[in-house]
N, C-alpha and C. Protein backbone atom coordinates (compact mmCIF):
# COMPACT_ATOMS: atom_id res chain seq x y z
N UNK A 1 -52.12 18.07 45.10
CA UNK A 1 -53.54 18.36 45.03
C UNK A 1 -54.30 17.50 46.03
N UNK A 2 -55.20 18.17 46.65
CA UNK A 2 -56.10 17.30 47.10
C UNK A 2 -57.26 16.92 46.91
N UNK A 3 -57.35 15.27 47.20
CA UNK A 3 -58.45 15.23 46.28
C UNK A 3 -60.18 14.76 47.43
N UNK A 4 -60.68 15.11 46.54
CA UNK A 4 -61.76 15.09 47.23
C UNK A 4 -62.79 13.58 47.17
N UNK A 5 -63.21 13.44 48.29
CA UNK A 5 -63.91 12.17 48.69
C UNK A 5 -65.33 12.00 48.22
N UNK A 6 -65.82 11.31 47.26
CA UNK A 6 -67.08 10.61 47.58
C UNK A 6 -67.79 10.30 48.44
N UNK A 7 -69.46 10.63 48.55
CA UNK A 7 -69.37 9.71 49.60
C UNK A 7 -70.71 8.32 48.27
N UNK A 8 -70.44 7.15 48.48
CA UNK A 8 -71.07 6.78 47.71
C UNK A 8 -72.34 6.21 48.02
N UNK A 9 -73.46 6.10 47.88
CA UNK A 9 -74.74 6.26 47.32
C UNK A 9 -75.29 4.88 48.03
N UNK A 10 -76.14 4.26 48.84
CA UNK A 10 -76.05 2.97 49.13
C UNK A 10 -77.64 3.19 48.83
N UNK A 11 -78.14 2.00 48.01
CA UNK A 11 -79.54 2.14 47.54
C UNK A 11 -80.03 0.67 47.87
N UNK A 12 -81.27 1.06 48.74
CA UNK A 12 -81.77 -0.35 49.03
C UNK A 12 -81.30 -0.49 50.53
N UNK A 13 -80.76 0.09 50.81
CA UNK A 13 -79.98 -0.27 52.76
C UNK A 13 -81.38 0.14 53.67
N UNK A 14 -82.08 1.63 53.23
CA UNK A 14 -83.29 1.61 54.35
C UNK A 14 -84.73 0.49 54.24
N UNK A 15 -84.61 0.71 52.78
CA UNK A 15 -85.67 -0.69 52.11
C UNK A 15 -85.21 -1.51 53.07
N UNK A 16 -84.06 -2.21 52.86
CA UNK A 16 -83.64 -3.36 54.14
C UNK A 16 -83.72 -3.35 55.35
N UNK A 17 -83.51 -2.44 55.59
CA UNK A 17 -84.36 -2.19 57.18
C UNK A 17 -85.09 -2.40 57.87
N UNK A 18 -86.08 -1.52 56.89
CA UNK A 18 -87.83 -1.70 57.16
C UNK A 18 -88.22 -3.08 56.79
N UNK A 19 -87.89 -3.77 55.88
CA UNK A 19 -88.32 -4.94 55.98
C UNK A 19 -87.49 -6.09 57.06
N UNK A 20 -86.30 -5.81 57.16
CA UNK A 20 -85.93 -6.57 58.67
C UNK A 20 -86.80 -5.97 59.71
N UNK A 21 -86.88 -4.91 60.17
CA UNK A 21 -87.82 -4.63 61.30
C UNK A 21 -89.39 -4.90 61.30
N UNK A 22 -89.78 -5.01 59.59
CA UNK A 22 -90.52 -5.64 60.51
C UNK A 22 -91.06 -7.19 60.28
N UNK A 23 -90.32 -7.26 59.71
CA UNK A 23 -90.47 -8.73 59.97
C UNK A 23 -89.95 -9.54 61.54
N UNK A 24 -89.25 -8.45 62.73
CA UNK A 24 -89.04 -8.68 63.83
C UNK A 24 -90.21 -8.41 64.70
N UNK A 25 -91.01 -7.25 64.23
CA UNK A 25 -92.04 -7.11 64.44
C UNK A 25 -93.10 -7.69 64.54
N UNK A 26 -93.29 -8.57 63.32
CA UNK A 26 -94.16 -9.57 63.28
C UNK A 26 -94.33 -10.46 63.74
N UNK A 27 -92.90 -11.40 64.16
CA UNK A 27 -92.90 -12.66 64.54
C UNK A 27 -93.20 -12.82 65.83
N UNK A 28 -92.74 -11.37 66.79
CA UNK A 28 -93.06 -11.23 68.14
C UNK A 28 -94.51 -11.08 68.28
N UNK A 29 -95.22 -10.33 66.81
CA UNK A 29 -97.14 -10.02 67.47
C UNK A 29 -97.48 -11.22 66.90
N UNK A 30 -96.93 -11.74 66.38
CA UNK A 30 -97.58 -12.99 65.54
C UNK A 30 -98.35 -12.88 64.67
N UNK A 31 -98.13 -11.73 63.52
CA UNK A 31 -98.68 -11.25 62.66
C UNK A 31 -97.56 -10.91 61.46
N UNK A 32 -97.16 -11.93 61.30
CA UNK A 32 -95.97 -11.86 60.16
C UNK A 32 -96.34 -10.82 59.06
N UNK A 33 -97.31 -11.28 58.33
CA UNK A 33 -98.35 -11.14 56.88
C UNK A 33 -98.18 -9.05 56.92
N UNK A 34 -99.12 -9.18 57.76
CA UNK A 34 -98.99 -7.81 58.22
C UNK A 34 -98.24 -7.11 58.02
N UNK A 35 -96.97 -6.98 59.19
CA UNK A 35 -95.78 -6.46 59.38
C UNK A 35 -95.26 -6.22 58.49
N UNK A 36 -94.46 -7.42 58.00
CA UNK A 36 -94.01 -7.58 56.71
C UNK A 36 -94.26 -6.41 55.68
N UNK A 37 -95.38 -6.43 54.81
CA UNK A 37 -95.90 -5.57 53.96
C UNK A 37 -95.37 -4.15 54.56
N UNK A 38 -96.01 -3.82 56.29
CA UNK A 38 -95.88 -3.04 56.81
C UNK A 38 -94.19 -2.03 56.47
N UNK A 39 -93.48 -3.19 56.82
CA UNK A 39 -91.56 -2.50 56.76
C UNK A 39 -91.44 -2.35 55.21
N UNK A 40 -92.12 -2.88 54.10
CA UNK A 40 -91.76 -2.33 52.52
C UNK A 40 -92.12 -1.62 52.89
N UNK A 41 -93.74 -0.87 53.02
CA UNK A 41 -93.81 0.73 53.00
C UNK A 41 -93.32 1.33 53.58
N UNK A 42 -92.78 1.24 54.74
CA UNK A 42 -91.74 2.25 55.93
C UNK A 42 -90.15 2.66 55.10
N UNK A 43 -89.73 1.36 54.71
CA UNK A 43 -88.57 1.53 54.08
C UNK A 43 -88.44 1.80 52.76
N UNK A 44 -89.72 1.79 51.81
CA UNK A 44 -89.85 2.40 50.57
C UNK A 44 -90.28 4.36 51.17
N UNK A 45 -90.76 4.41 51.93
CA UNK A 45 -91.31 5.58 52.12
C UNK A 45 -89.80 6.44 52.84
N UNK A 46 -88.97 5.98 53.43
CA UNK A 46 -87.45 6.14 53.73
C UNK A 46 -86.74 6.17 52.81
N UNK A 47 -87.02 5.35 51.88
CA UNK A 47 -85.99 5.61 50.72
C UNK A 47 -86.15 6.79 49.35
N UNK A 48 -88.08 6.60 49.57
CA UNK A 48 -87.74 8.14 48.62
C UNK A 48 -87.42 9.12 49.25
N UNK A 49 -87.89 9.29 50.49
CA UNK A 49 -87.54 10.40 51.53
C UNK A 49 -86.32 10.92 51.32
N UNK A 50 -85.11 10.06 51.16
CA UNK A 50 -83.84 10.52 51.41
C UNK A 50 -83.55 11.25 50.37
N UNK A 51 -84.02 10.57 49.15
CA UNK A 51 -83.75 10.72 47.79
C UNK A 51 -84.15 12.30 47.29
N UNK A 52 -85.40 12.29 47.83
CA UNK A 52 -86.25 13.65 47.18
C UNK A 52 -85.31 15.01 48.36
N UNK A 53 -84.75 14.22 49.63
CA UNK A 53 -84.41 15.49 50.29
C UNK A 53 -83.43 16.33 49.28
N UNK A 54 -82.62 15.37 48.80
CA UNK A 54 -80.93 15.60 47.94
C UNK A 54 -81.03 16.60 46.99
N UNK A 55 -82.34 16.64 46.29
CA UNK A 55 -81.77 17.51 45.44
C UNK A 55 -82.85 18.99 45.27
């Protein structure tokens, strides 16, 4: 038989993202505070995105 593959679920990886980017973002405008906040919403707004596409 063959069996079939998972693929498994990684939750929190684009959240991480957006908040690494922009916190790269920030440090270069020199607007940490900003940014910051900025990459939760990018990567919260990515992560339901993916979520709501699925089903």
């Amino acid at each position: 038989m063959e069996k079939m593959k998972t693929k498994k679920n990684k939750k929190g990886v684009r959240l991480g993202i957006g908040i690494i980017l922009g916190t790269i973002v920030g440090y270069v405008t020199s607007n940490i505070q900003l940014w910051f906040v900025l990459g939760i919403a990018i990567g919260a707004a990515l992560e339901y995105g993916s979520t709501n596409n699925k089903s």
